[in-house]
N, C-alpha and C. Protein backbone atom coordinates (compact mmCIF):
# COMPACT_ATOMS: atom_id res chain seq x y z
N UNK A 1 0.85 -1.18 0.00
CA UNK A 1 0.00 0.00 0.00
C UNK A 1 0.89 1.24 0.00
N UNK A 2 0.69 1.50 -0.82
CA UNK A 2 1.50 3.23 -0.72
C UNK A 2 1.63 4.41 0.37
N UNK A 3 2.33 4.89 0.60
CA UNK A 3 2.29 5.72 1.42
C UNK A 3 1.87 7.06 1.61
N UNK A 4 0.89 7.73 2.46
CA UNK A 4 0.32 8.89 2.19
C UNK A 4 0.34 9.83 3.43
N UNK A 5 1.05 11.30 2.64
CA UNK A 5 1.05 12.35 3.81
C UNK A 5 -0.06 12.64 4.43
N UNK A 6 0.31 13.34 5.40
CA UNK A 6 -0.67 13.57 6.65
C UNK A 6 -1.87 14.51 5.66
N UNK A 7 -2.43 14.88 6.14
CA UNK A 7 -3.59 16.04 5.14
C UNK A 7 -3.84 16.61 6.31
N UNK A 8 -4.03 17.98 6.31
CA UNK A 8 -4.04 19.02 7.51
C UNK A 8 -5.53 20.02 6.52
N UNK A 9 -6.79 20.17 7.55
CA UNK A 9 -7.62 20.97 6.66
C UNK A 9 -7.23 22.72 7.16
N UNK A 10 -7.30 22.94 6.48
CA UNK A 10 -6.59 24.78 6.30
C UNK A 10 -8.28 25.47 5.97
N UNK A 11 -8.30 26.52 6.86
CA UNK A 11 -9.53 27.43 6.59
C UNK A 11 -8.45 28.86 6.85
N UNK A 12 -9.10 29.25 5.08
CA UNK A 12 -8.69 31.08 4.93
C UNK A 12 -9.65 31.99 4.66
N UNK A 13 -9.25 33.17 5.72
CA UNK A 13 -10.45 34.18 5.48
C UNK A 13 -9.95 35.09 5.25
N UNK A 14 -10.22 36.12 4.01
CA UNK A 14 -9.97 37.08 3.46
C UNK A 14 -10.01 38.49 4.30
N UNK A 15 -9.03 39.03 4.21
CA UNK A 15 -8.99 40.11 5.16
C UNK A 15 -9.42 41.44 4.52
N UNK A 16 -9.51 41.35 3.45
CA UNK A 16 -10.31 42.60 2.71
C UNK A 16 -11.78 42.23 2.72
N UNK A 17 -12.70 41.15 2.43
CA UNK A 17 -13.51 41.09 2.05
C UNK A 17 -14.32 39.85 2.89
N UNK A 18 -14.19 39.34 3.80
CA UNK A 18 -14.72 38.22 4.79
C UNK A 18 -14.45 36.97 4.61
N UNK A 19 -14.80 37.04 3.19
CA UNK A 19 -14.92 35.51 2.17
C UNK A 19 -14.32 34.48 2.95
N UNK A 20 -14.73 33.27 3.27
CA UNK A 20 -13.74 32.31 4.11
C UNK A 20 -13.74 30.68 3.31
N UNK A 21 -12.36 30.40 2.86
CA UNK A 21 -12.47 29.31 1.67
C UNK A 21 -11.97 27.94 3.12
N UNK A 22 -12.62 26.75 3.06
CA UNK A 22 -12.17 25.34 3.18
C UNK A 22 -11.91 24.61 2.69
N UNK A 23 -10.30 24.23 2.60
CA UNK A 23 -9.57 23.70 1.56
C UNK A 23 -8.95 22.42 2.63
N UNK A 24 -8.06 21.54 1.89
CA UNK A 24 -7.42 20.31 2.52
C UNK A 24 -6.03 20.43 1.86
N UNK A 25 -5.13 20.79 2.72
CA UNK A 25 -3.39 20.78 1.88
C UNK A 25 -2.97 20.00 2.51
N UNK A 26 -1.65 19.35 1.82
CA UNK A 26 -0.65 18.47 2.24
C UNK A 26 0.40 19.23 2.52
N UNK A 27 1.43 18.73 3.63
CA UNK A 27 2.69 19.11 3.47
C UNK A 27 3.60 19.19 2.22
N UNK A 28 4.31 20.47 2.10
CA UNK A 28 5.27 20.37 1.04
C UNK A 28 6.85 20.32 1.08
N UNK A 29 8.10 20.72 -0.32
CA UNK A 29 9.29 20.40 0.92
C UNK A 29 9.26 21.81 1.44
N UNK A 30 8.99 23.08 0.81
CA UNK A 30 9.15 24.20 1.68
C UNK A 30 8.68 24.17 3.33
N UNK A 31 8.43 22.94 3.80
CA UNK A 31 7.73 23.29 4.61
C UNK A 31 6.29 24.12 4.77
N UNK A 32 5.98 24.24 3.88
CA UNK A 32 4.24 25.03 3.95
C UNK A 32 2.97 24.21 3.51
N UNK A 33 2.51 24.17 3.29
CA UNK A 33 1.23 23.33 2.79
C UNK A 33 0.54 23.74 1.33
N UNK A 34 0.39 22.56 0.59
CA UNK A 34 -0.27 22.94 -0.56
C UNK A 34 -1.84 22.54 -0.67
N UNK A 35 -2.54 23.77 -1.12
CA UNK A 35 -3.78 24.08 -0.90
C UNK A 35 -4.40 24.30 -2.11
N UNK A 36 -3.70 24.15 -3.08
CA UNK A 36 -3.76 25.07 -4.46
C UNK A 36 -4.66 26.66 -4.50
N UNK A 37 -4.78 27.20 -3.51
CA UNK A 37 -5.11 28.08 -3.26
C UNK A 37 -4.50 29.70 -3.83
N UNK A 38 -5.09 30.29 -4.65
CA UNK A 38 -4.00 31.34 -5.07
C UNK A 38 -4.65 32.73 -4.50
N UNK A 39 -5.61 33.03 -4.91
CA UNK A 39 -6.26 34.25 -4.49
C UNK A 39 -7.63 34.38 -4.31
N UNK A 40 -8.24 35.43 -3.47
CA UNK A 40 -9.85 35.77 -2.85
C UNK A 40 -10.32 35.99 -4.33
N UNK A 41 -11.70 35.79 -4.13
CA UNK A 41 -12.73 35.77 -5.27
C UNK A 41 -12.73 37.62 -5.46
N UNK A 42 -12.48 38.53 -4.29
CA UNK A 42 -11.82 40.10 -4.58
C UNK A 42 -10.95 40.37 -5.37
N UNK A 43 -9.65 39.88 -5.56
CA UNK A 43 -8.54 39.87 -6.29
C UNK A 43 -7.07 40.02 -4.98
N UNK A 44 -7.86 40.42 -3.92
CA UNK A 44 -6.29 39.84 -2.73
C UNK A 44 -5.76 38.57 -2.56
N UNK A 45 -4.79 38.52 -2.75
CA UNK A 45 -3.52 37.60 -2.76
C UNK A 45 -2.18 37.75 -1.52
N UNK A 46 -2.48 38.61 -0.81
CA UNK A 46 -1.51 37.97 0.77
C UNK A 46 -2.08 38.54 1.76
N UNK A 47 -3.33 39.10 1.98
CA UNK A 47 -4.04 39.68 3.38
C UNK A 47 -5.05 38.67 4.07
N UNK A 48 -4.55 37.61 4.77
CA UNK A 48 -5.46 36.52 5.29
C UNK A 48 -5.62 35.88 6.24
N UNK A 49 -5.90 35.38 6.90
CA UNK A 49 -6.29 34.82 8.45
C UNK A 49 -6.30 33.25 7.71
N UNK A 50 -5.29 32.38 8.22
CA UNK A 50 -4.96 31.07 7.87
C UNK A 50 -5.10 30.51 9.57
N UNK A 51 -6.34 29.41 9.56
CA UNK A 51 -5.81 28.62 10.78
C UNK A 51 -5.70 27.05 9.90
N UNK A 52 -5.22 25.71 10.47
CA UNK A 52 -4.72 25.05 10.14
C UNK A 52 -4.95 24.11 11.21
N UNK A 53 -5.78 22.66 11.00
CA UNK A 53 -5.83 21.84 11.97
C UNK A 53 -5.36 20.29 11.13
N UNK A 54 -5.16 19.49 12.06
CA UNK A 54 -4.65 18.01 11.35
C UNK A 54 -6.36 17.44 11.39
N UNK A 55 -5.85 16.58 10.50
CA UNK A 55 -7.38 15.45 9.70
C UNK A 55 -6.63 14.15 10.33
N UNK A 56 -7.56 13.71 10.99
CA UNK A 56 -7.76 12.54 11.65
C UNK A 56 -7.76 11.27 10.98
């Protein structure tokens, strides 16, 4: 059976505009998590409230 990273669910809320996206990222090697997440449905791209919990 193959082996599979942890999955951590990530909730971001837009700090210009409320909007709050629930996404599921994996660890990456930068150390950060990939979310494929790029930008608010506004057009902001680094003003955000990231919390981050592990999936069971």
């Amino acid at each position: 059976m193959p082996e599979t990273k942890q999955r951590f669910k990530v909730i971001i809320r837009c700090q210009e505009c409320g909007e709050k996206y629930i996404l599921r990222g994996r660890p990456n090697e930068e150390g950060g998590l990939d979310t494929g997440f790029k930008r608010c449905v506004c057009g902001n791209e680094t003003k955000f409230d990231i919390d981050v919990t592990e999936e069971g």
